[in-house]
C-alpha atoms as a PDB file:
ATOM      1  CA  UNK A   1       4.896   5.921   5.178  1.00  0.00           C
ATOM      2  CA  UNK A   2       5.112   2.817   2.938  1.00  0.00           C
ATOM      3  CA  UNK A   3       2.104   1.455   0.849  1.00  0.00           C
ATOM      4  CA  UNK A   4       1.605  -1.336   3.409  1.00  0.00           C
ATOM      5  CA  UNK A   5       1.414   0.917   6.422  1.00  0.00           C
ATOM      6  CA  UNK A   6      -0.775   2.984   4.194  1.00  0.00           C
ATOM      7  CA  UNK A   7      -3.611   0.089   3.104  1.00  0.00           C
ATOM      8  CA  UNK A   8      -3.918  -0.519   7.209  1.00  0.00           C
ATOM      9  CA  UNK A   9      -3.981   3.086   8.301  1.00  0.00           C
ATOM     10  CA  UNK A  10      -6.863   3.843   5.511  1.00  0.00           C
ATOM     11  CA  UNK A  11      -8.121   0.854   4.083  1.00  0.00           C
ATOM     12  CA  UNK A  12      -8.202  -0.030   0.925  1.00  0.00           C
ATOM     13  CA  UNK A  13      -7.938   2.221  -1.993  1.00  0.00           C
ATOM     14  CA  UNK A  14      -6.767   2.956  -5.651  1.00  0.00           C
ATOM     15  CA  UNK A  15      -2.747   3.393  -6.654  1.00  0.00           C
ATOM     16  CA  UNK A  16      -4.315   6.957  -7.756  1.00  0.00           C
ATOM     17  CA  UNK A  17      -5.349   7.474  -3.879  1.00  0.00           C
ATOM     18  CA  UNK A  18      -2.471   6.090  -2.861  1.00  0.00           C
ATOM     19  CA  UNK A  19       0.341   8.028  -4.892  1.00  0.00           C
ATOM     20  CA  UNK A  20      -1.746  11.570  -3.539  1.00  0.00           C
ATOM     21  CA  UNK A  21      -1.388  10.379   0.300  1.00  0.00           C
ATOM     22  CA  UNK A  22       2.488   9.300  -0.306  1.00  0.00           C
ATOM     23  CA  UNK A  23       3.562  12.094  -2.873  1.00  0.00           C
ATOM     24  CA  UNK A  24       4.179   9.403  -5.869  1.00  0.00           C
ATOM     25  CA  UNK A  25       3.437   9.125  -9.637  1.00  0.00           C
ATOM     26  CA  UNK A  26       0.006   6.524 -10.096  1.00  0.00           C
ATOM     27  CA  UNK A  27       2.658   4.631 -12.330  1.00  0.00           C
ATOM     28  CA  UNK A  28       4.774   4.104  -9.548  1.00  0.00           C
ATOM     29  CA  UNK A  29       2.312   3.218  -6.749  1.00  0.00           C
ATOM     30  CA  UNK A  30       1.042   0.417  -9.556  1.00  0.00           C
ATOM     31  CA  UNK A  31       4.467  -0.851  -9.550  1.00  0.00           C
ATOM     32  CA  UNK A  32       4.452  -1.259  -5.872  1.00  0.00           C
ATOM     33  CA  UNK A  33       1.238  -2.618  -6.401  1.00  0.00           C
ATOM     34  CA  UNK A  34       1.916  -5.602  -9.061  1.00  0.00           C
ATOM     35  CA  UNK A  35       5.550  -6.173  -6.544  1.00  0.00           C
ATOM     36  CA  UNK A  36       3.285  -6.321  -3.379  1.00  0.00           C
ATOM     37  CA  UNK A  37       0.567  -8.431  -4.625  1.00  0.00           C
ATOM     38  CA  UNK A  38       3.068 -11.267  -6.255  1.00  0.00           C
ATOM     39  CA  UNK A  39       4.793 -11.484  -2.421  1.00  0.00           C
ATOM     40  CA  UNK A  40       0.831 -12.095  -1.208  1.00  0.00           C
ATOM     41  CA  UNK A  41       0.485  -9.194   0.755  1.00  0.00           C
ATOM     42  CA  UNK A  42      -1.890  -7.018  -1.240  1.00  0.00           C
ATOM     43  CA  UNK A  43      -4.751  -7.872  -3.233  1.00  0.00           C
ATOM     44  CA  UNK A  44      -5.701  -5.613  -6.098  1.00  0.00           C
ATOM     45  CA  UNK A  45      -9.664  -6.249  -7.853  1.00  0.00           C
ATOM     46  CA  UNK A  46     -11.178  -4.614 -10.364  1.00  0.00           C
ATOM     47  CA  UNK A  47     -13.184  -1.428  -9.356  1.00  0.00           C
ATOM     48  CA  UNK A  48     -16.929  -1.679  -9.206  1.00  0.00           C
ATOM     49  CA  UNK A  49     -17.794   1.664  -9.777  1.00  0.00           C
ATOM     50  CA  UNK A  50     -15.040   2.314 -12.550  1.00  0.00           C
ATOM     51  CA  UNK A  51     -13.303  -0.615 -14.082  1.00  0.00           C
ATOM     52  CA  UNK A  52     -10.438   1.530 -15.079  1.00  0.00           C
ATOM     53  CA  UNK A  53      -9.293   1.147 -11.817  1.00  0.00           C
ATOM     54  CA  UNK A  54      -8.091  -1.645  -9.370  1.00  0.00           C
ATOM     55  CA  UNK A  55      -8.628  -1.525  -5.657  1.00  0.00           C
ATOM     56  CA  UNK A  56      -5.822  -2.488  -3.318  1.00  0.00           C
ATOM     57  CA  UNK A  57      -6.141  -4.151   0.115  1.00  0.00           C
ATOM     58  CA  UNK A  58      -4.108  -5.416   2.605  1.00  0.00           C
ATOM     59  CA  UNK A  59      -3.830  -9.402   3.059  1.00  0.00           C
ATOM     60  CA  UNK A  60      -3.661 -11.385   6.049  1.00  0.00           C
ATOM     61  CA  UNK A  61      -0.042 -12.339   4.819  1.00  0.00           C
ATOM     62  CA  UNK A  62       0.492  -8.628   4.426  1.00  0.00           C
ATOM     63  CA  UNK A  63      -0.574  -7.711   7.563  1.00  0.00           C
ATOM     64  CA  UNK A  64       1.736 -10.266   9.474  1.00  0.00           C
ATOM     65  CA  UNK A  65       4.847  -8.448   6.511  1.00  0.00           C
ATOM     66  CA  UNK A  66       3.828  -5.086   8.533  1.00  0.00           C
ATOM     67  CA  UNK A  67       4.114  -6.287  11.986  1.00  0.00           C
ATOM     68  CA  UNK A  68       7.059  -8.582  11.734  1.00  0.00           C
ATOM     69  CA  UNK A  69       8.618  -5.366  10.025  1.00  0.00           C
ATOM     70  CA  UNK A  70       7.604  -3.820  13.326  1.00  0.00           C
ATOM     71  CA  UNK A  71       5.537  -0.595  11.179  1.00  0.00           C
ATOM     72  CA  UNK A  72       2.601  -2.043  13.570  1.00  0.00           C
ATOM     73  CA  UNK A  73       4.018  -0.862  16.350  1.00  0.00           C
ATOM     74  CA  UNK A  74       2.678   2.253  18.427  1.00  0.00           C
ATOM     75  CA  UNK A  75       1.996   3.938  14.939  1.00  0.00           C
ATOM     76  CA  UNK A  76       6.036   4.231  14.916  1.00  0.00           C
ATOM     77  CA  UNK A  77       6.781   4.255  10.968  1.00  0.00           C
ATOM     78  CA  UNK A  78      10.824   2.285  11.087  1.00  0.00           C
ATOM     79  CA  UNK A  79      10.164   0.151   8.033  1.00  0.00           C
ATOM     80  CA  UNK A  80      11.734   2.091   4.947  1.00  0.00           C
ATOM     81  CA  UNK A  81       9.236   4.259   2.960  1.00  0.00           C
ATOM     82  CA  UNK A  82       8.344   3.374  -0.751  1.00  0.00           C
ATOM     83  CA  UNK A  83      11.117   4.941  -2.959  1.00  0.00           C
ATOM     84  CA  UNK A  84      10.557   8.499  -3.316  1.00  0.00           C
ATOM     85  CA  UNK A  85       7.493   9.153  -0.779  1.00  0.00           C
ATOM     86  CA  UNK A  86       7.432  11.332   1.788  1.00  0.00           C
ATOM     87  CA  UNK A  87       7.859  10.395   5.816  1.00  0.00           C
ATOM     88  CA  UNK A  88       4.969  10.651   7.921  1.00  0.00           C
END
């Protein structure tokens, strides 16, 4: 599963969250994170409960990424997963 299809299956959440649901290092879902959000298709704000921590969500823009990409399809998973992460 990539972090796209991720952020619309469960919403938003923290690259922590995020690197336990795809099998990844924090460091490395951030790095998807900061590569995501400069293409428009995530947006990452500060926490309100702990400011340590940025919350990720999907965009409009990176909704459109998933279905062009045809991951919004059925459920069907054919866009290539993050680097290292396991298939759902």
């Amino acid at each position: 599963m990539t972090l796209l299809a991720l952020l619309h299956k469960h919403g938003a959440m923290s690259a922590v969250e995020a690197s336990a649901h795809l099998g990844l290092s924090p460091s490395q879902v951030r790095r998807q994170c900061r590569d995501l959000a400069q293409r428009g298709w995530i947006t990452s704000t500060p926490d309100p409960e702990d400011a340590r921590y940025t919350i990720n969500a999907l965009t409009v823009e990176g909704h459109a990424a998933l279905k062009q990409k045809g991951q919004i399809n059925g459920g069907r998973n054919i866009m290539r997963p993050v680097s290292g992460a396991r298939a759902d």
